[in-house]
Structure formats: structure tokens, C-alpha cells
Protein backbone atom coordinates (compact mmCIF):
# COMPACT_ATOMS: atom_id res chain seq x y z
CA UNK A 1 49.08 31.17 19.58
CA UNK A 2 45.69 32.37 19.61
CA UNK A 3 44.67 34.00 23.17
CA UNK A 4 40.53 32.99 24.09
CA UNK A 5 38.40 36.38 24.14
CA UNK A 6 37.48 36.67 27.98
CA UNK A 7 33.95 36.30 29.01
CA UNK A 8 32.76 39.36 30.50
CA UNK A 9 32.00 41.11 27.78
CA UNK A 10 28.88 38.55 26.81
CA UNK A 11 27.95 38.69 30.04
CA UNK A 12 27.82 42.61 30.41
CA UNK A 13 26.29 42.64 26.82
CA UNK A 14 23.48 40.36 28.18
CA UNK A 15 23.10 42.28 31.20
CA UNK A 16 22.49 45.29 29.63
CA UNK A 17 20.22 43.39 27.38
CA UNK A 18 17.96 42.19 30.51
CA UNK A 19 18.12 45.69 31.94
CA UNK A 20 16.61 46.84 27.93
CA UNK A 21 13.87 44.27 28.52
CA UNK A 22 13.18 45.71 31.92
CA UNK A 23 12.66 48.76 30.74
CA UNK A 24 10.50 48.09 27.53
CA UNK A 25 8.45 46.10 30.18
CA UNK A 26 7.54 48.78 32.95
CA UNK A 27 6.91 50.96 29.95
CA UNK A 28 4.70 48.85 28.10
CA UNK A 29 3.58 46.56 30.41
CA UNK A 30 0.54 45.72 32.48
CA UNK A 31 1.19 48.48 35.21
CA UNK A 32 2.42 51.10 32.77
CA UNK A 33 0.87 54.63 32.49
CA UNK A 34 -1.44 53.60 29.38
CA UNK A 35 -4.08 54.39 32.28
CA UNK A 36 -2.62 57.97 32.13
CA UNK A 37 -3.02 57.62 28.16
CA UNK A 38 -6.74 57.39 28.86
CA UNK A 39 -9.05 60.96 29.12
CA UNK A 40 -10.84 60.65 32.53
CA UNK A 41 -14.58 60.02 32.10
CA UNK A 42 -16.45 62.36 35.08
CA UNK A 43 -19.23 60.32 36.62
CA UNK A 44 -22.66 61.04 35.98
CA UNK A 45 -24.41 63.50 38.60
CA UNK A 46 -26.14 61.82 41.33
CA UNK A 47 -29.67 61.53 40.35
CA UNK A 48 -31.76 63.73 42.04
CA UNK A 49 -35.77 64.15 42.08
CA UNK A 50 -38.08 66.90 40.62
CA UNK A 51 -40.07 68.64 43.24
CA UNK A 52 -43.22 70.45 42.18
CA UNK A 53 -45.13 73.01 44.98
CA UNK A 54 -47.64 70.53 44.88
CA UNK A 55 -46.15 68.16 46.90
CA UNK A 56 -44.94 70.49 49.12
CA UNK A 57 -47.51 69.87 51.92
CA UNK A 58 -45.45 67.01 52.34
CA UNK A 59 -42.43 68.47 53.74
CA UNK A 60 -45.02 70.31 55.99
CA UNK A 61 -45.65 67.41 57.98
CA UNK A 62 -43.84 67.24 61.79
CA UNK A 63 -41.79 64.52 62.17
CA UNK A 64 -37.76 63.20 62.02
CA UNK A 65 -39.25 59.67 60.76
CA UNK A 66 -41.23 59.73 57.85
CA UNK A 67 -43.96 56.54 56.78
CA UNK A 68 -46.10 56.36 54.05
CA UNK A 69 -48.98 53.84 53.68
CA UNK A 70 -50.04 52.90 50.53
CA UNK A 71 -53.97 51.74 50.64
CA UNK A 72 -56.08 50.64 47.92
CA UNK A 73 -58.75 48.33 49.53
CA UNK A 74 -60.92 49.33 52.93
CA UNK A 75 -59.52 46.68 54.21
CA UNK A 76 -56.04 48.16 53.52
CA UNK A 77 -57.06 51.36 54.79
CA UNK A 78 -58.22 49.79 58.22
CA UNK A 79 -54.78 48.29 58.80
CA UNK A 80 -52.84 51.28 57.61
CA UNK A 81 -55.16 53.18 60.31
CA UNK A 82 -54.32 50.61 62.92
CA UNK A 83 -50.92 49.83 62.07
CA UNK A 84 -50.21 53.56 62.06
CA UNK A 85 -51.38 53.87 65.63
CA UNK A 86 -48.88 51.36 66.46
CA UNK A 87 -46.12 53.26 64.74
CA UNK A 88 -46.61 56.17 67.14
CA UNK A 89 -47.14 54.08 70.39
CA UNK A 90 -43.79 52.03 69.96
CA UNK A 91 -41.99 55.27 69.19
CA UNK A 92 -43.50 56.98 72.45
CA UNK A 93 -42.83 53.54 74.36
CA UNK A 94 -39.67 52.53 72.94
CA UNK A 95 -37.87 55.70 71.93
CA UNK A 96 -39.41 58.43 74.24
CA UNK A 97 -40.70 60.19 71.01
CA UNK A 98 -43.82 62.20 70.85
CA UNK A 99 -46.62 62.28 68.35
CA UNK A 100 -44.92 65.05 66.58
CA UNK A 101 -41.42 63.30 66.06
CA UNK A 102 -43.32 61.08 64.05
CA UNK A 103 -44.35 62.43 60.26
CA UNK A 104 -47.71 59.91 58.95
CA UNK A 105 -49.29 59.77 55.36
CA UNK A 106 -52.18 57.47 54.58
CA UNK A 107 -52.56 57.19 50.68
CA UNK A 108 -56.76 56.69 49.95
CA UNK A 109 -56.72 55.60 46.37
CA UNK A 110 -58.53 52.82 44.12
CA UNK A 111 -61.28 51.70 46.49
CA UNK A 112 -60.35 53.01 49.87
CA UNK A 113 -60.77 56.43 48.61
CA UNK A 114 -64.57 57.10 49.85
CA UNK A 115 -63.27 56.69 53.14
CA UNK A 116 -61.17 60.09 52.50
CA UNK A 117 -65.49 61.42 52.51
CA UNK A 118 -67.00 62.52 55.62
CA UNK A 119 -70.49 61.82 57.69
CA UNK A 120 -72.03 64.25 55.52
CA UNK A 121 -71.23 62.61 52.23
CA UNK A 122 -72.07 59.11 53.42
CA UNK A 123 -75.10 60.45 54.24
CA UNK A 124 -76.20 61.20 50.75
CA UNK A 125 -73.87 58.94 48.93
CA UNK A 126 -72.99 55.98 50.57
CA UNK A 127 -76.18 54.04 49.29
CA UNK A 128 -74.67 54.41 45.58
CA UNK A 129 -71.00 53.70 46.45
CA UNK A 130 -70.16 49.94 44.89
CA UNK A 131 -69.78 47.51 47.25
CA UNK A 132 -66.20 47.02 46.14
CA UNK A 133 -65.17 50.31 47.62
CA UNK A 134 -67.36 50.45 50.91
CA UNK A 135 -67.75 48.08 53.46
CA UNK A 136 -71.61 47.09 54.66
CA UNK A 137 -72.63 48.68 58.42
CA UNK A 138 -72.20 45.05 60.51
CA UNK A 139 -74.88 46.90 62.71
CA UNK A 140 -77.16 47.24 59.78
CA UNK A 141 -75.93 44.90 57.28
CA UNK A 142 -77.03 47.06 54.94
CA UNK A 143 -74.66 50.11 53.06
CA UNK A 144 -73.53 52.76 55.74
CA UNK A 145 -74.42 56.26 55.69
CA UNK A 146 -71.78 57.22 57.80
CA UNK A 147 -68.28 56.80 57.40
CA UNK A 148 -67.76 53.79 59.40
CA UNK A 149 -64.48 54.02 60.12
CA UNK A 150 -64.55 57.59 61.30
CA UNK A 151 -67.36 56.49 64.19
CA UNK A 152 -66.90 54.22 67.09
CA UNK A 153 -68.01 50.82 68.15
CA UNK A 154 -67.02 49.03 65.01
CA UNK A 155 -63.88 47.09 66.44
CA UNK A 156 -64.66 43.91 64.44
CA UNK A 157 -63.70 45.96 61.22
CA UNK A 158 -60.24 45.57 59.70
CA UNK A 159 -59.16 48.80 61.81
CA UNK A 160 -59.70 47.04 65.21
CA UNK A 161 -61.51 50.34 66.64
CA UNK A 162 -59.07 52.82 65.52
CA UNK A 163 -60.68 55.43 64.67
CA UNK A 164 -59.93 58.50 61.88
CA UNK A 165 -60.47 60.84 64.11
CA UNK A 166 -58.31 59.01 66.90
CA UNK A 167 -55.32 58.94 64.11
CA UNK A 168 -55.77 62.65 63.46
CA UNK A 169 -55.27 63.36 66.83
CA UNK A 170 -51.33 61.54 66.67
CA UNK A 171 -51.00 63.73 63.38
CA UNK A 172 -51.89 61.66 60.47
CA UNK A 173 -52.41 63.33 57.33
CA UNK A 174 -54.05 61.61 54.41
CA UNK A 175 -53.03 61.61 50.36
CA UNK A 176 -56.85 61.76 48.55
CA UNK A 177 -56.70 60.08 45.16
CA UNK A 178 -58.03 62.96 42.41
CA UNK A 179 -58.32 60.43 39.56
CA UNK A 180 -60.42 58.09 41.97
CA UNK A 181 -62.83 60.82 43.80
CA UNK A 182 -63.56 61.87 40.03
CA UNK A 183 -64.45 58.22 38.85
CA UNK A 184 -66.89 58.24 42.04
CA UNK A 185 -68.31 61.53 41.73
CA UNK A 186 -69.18 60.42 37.69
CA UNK A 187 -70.85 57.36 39.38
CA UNK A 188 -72.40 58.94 42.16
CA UNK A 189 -73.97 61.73 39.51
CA UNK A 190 -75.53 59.01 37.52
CA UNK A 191 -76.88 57.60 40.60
CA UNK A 192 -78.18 60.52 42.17
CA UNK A 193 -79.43 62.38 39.05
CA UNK A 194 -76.77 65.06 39.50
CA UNK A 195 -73.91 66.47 38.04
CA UNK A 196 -69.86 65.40 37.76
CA UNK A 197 -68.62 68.28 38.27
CA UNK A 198 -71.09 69.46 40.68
CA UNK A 199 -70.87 66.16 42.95
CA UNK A 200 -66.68 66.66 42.71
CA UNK A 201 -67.02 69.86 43.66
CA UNK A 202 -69.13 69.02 47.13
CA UNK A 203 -67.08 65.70 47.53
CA UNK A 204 -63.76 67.78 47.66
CA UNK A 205 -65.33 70.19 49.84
CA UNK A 206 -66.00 67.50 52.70
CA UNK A 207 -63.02 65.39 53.11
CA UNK A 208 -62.10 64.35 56.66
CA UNK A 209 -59.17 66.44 58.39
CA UNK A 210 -55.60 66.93 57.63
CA UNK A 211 -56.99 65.43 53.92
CA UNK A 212 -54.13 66.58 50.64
CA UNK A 213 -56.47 66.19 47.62
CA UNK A 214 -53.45 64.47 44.64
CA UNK A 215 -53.32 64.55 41.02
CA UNK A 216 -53.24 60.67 41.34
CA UNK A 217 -52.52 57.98 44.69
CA UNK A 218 -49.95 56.52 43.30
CA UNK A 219 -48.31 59.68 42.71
CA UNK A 220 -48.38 60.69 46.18
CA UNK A 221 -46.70 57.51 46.69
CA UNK A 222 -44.00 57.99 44.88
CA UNK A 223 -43.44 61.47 45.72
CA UNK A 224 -43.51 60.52 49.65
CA UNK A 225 -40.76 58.54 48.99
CA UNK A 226 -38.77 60.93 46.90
CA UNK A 227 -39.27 63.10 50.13
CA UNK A 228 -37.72 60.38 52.20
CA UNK A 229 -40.82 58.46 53.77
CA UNK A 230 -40.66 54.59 53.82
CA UNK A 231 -43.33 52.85 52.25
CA UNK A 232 -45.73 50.50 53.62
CA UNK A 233 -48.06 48.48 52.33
CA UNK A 234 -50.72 46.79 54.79
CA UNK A 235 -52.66 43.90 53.05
């Protein structure tokens, strides 16, 4: 009489089996430690920007909140004046700040530049600067020779009466455009009779106050902001 083999041994051999499978799974599965397998990649350095002693004067500037404007019209330049006045009146009326918490460039480049010139250079130049960069006298209608928005009693102009001197006195500085005041002094020469360098020279030499000549405006826009002022643009 032949005796039937009992059962348990298939299903211990099959259990074991599973348990094999289990194991061949957590080691080469999904969630295994092929991650581990892997070199670690380091990230990149956080990018950080060059600063040159030129830009310095920058950092010089009072102020815990930092704005830029970036003008390339007189029309630009007259809002950036006036909306620059408003940044330090809502800080001393909203925030009880003073002038000097507040840190404000103005950026003359392109065509606002001539209004970086003072009196004295109006004077003598502002018959031969284009009409694209100067705006007419509206007492005269005829080319000023004064800077116009340095004087008083102009408040139909795009800076609503606010003044150069009236935004010096909160502590604006202003970011002259090299590049530009070259291009003028090369037209101004030719106008005049004189020389380039001669007229660059005397142009430089009579800027209005707290004036930073730059290699280039739109340089001194982008290093403002690599110095942590936030940009604005006035149209």
C-alpha cells in the first residue's frame, strides 16, 4: 500500500520561495539602495555678482530700502523726480521713516541725460541740445537756457513742480550716463565750434548735486539691482 507524501513540505518549499522573491525585490526593486549606487552630484554655488569700486558709491547711499529709477526720456525723468518724492512721503506718513531710511537713485541716460547739466551749462548749451532730449521753456516756447526742471514755476511739466533741488534735499542721488554726456558733448562741439574733449571735460565738471558720472546708464541699472535696489521704470 502506497502511503500519500504529506503536504507541508510544498507548502514550506513555496514559502520559502515567496520569502526568496521578497528579498530579490527590496534588493532590486524600486526603493532599493541603487540611489546609494549613485556618486552625489554637489550643487552648483549660488550665483553671486561681481562688484567693481566703481559702483561702490552705491552702497554709500543712506537708506534700509533701496529704489532705482530707470529714465531715458525727460518725460521719464520728470516722473521718476515726482514719483520719487512720493516714495519718501508715504514712507514718512505710513511707516514713520525719515528721509534717510530711504536710499534713491535716478538713472539720466539716452535723452534725459542733459538734465544731469546744470544752469550754467544750459546757459551755453541748451540752444544746441536736440529737441529729442530737452524739453522747450512753456514760458518761452523757445529752447531753455536753464535747466528747467531744476527751477521753479514749471508745474505743468511732467514733474508736477518737483524740483531737483527739492529731491536732493530727501537724498536723491543721480546715475549720469558716460556714453550719453559724450555723444552730447561731440554734438554740442560741432555746434559751438569747440572741442569733444574739451566740452566733456566742462560738462562733467557741472553736473547737478549728489550726480555719480557711469561707464554706461544701463549699467548703473543693473548694478543697482545687483546691490539690492528695486527697479522702476516711470513712463
Amino acid at each position: 500500500m502506497t502511503v500519500p507524501s504529506p503536504p507541508v513540505p510544498r507548502r514550506s518549499f513555496l514559502s520559502r520561495l515567496g520569502v526568496g522573491f521578497a528579498a530579490l525585490g527590496a534588493a532590486f526593486g524600486p526603493g532599493a539602495d541603487a540611489a546609494a549606487q549613485t556618486p552625489s552630484v554637489a550643487p552648483p554655488p549660488a550665483w553671486q555678482p561681481t562688484r567693481h569700486p566703481q559702483d561702490d558709491w552705491l552702497d554709500r547711499v543712506p537708506g534700509q530700502h533701496r529704489l532705482v529709477f530707470d529714465t531715458t526720456m525727460p518725460e521719464g525723468l520728470g516722473g521718476a523726480m515726482f514719483y520719487a518724492s512720493n516714495f519718501y512721503a508715504a514712507n514718512q506718513n505710513g511707516y514713520g521713516l525719515a528721509n534717510a531710511d530711504a536710499a534713491v537713485v535716478i538713472v539720466l541716460r539716452h535723452n534725459s541725460t542733459p538734465f544731469a547739466y546744470n544752469d550754467a551749462m544750459w546757459a551755453k548749451y541748451g540752444k544746441a541740445i536736440p529737441p529729442m532730449a530737452g524739453l522747450d521753456d512753456p514760458k518761452t516756447k523757445q529752447r531753455p537756457t536753464i535747466n528747467i526742471y531744476a527751477a521753479t514755476g514749471y508745474a505743468d511739466l511732467p514733474n508736477l513742480g518737483t524740483t531737483i533741488p527739492a529731491v536732493l534735499q530727501r537724498g536723491v542721488h543721480f546715475a549720469v550716463c558716460q556714453m550719453a554726456t559724450q555723444f552730447f558733448a561731440g554734438m554740442l562741439a560741432q555746434a559751438t565750434g569747440g572741442t569733444a574733449d574739451a566740452v566733456f571735460k566742462e560738462l562733467t565738471a557741472n553736473l547737478v548735486g549728489n550726480s555719480h558720472m557711469a561707464a554706461a546708464g544701463i549699467v548703473a541699472v543693473n548694478r543697482a539691482q545687483e546691490r539690492s535696489y528695486t527697479l522702476a521704470t516711470p513712463i
